[in-house]
C-alpha atoms as a PDB file:
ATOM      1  CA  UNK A   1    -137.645 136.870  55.538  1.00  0.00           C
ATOM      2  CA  UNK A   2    -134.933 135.145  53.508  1.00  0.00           C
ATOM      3  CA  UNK A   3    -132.965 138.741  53.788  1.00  0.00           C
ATOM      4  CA  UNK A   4    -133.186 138.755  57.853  1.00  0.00           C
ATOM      5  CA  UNK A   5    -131.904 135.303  57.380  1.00  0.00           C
ATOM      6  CA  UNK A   6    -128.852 136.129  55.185  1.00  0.00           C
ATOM      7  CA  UNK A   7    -128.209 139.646  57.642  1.00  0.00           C
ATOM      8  CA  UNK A   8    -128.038 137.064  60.480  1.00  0.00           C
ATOM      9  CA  UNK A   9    -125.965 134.620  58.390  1.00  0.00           C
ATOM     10  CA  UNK A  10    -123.426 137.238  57.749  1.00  0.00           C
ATOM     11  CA  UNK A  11    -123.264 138.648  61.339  1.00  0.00           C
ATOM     12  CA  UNK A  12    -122.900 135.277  63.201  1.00  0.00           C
ATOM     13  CA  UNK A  13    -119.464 134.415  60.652  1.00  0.00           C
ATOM     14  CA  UNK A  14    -118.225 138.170  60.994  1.00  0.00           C
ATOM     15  CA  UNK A  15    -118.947 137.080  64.642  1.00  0.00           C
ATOM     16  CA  UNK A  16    -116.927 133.684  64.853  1.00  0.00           C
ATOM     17  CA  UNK A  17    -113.995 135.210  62.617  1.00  0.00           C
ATOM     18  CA  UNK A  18    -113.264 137.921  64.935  1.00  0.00           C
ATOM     19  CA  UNK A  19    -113.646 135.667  67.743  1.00  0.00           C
ATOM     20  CA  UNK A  20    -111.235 133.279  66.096  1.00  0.00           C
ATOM     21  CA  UNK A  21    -108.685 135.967  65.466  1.00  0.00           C
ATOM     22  CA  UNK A  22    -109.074 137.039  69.033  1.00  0.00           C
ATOM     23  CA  UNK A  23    -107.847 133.512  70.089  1.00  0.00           C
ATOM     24  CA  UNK A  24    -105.137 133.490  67.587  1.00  0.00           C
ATOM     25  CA  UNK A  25    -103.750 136.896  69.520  1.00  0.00           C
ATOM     26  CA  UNK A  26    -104.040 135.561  72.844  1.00  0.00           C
ATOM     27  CA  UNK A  27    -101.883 132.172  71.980  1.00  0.00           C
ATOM     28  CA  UNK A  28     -99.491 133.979  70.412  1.00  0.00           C
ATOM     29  CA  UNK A  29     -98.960 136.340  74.124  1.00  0.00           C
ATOM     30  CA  UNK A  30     -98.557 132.782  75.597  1.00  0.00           C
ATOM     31  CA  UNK A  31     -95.705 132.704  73.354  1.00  0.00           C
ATOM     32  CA  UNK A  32     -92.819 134.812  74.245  1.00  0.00           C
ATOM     33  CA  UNK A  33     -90.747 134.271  71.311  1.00  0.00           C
ATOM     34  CA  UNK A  34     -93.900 135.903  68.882  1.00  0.00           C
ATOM     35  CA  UNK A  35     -95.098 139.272  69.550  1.00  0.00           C
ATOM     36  CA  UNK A  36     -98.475 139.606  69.439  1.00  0.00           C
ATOM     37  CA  UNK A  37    -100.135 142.452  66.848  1.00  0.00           C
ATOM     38  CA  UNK A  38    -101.739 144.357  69.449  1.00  0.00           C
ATOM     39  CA  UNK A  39    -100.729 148.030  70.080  1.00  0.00           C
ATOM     40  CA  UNK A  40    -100.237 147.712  73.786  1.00  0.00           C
ATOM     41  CA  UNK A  41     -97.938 144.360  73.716  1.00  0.00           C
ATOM     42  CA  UNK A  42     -95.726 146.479  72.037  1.00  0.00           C
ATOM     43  CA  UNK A  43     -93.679 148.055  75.183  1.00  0.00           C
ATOM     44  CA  UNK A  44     -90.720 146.482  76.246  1.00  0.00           C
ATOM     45  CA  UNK A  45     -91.189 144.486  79.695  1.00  0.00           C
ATOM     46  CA  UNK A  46     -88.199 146.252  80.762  1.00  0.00           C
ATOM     47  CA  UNK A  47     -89.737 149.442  80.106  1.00  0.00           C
ATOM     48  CA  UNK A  48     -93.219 148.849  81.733  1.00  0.00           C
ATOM     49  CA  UNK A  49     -91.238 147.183  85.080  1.00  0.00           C
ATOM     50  CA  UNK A  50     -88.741 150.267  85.148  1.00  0.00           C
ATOM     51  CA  UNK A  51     -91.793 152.828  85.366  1.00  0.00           C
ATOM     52  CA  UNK A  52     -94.403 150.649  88.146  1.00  0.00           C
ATOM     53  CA  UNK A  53     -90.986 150.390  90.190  1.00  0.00           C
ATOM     54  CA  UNK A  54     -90.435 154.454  89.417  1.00  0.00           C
ATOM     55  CA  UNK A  55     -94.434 154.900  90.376  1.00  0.00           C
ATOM     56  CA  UNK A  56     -93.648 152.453  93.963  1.00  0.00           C
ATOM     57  CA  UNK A  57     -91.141 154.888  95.002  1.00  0.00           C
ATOM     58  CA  UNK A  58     -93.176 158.127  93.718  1.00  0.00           C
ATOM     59  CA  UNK A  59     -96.256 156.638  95.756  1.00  0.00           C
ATOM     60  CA  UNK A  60     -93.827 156.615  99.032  1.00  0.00           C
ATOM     61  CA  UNK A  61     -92.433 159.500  98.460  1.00  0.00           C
ATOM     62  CA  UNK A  62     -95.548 161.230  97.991  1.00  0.00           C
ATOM     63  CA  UNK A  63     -96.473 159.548 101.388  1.00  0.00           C
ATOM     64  CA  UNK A  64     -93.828 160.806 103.385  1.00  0.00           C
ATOM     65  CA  UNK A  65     -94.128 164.105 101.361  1.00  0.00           C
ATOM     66  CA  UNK A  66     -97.034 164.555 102.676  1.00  0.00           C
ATOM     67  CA  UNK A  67     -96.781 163.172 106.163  1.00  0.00           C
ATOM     68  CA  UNK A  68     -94.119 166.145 106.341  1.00  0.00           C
ATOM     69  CA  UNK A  69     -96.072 168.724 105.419  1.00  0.00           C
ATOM     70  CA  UNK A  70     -98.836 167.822 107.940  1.00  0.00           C
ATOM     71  CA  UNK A  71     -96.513 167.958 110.282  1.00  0.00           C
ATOM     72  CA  UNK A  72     -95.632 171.410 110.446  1.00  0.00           C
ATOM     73  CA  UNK A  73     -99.058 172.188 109.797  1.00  0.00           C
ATOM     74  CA  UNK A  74    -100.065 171.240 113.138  1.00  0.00           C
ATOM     75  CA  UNK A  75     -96.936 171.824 115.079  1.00  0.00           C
ATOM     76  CA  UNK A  76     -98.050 172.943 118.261  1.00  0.00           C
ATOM     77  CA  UNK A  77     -97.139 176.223 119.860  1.00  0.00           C
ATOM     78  CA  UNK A  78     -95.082 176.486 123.315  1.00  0.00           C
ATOM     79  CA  UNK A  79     -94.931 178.739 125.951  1.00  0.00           C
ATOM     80  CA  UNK A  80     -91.446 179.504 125.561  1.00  0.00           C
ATOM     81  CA  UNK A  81     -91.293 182.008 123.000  1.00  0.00           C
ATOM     82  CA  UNK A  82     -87.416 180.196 122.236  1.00  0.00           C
ATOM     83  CA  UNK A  83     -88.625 177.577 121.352  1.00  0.00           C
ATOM     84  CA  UNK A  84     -91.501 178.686 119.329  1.00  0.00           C
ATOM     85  CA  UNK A  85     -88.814 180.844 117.251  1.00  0.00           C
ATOM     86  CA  UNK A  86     -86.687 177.769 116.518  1.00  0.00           C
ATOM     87  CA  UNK A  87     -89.854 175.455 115.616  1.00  0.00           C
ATOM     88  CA  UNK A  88     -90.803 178.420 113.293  1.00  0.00           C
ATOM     89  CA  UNK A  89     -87.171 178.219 111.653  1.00  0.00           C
ATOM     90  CA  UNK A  90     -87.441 174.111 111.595  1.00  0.00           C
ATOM     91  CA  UNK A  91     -90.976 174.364 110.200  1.00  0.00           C
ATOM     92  CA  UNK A  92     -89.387 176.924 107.610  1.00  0.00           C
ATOM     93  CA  UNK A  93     -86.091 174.299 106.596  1.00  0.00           C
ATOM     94  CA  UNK A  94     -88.770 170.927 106.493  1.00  0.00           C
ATOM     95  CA  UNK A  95     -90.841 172.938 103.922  1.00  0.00           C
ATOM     96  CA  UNK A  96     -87.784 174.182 102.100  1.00  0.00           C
ATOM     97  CA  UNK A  97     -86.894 170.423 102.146  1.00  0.00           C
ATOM     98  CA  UNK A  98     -89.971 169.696 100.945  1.00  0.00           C
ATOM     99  CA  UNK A  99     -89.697 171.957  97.939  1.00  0.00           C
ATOM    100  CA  UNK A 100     -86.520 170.754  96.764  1.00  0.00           C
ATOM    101  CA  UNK A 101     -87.708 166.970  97.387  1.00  0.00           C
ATOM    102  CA  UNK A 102     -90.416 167.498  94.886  1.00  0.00           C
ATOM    103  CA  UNK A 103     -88.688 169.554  92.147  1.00  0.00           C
ATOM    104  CA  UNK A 104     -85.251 167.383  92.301  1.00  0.00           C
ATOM    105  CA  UNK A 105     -83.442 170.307  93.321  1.00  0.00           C
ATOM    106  CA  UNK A 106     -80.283 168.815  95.628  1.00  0.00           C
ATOM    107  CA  UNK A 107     -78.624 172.081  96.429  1.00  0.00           C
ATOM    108  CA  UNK A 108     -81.242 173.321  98.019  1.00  0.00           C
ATOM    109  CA  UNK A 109     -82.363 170.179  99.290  1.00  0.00           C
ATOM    110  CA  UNK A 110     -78.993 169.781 100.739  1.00  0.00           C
ATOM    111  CA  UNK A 111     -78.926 173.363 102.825  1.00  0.00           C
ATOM    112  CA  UNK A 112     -82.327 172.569 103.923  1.00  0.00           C
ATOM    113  CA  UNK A 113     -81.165 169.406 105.459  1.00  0.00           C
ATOM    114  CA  UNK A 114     -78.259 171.562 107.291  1.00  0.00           C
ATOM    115  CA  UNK A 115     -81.073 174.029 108.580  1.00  0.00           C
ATOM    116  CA  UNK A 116     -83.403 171.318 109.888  1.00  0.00           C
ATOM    117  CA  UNK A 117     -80.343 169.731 111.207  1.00  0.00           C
ATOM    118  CA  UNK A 118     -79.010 173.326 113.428  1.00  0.00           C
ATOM    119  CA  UNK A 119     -82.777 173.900 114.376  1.00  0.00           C
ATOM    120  CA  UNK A 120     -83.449 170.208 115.483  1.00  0.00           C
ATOM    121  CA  UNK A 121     -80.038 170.034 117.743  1.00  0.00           C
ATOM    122  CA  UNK A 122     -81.102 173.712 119.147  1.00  0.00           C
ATOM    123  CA  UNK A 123     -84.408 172.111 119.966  1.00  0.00           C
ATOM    124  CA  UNK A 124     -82.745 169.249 121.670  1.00  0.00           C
ATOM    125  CA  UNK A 125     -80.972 172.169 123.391  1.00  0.00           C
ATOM    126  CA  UNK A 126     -84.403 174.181 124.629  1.00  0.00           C
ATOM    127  CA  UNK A 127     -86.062 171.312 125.886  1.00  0.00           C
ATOM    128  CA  UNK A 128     -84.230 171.892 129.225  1.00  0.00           C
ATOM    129  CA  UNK A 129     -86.446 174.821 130.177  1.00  0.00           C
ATOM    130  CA  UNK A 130     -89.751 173.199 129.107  1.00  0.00           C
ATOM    131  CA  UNK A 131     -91.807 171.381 131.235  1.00  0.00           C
ATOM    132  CA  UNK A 132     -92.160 167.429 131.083  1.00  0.00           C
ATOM    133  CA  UNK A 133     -95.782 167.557 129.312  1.00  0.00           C
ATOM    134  CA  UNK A 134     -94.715 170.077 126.421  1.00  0.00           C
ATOM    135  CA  UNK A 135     -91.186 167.770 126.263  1.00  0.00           C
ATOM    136  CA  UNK A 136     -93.066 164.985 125.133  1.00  0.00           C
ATOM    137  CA  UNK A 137     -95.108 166.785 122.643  1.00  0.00           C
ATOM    138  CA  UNK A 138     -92.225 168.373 120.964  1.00  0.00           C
ATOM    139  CA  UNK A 139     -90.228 164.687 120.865  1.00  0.00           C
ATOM    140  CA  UNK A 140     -93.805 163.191 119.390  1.00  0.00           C
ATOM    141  CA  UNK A 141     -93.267 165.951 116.595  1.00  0.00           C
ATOM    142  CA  UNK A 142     -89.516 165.927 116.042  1.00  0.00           C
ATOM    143  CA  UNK A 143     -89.695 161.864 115.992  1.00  0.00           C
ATOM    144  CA  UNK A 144     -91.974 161.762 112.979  1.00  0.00           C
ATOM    145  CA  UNK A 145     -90.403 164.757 111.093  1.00  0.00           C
ATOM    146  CA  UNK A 146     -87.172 162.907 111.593  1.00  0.00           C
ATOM    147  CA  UNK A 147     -88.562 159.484 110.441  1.00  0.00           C
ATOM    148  CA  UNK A 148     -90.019 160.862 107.640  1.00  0.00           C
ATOM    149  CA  UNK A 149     -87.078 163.346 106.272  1.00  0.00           C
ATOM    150  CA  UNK A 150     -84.766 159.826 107.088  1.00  0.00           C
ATOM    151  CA  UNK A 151     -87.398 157.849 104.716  1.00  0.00           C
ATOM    152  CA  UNK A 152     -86.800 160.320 102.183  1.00  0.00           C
ATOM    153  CA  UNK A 153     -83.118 159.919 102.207  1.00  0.00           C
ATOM    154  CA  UNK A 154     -83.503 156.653 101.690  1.00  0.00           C
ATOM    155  CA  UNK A 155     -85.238 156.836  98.622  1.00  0.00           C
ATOM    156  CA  UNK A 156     -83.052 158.433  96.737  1.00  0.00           C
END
């Protein structure tokens, strides 16, 4: 009995020590002037701020990312074969856009722009012999792909 007793004895200070250190590590956070021991207090603040603000702009770019590539996903087809050449060559720059949006690559980034550019203005261009319903639809699609490849400048 007298052995549970001491067990217990010993467990219930080990107990209130660490406790007590615990409290000794959170004052010292309160403190900016003392570092705390811990492992993860050690990053600078200007480190951890410089990566969520880095992960923010991933997170929208991701968003529009993939916004994009839904897009031409589901791009409707059109009874002018025209016009369903050109969307084939915009779907074709967006997703070359795309590409060189994700792995950093400018160049190619850049002539993809200038491709969705020329097929986007010979859209514009087409939309004269298409009929009012499939005019619509087409500005529907070309309005978000716009937005979206705009949003993406933006965040550079």
């Amino acid at each position: 009995m007298a052995k549970k007793n001491i067990g217990l004895f010993i467990l219930i200070g080990l107990l209130s020590v660490s406790c007590s250190v615990e409290t000794l590590n959170y004052v010292s956070r309160s403190n900016k002037d003392q570092m705390p021991s811990s492992l993860v207090s050690n990053f600078d603040n200007h480190y951890v701020e410089s990566k969520a603000a880095s992960t923010e702009i991933s997170v929208e770019k991701v968003k529009y990312v993939s916004d994009l590539s839904n897009l031409i996903t589901v791009f409707p087809k059109f009874k002018n074969s025209a016009v369903n050449a050109e969307v084939k060559k915009l779907k074709a720059a967006v997703q070359s856009y795309i590409y060189g949006t994700t792995e950093g690559n400018s160049k190619q980034k850049r002539l993809a722009y200038r491709d969705y550019a020329t097929s986007y203005k010979t859209l514009q261009t087409l939309k004269k012999y298409m009929n009012r319903d499939d005019i619509e639809l087409i500005d529907r699609y070309l309005t978000r792909i716009k937005a979206n490849i705009n949003s993406l400048e933006y965040l550079k």
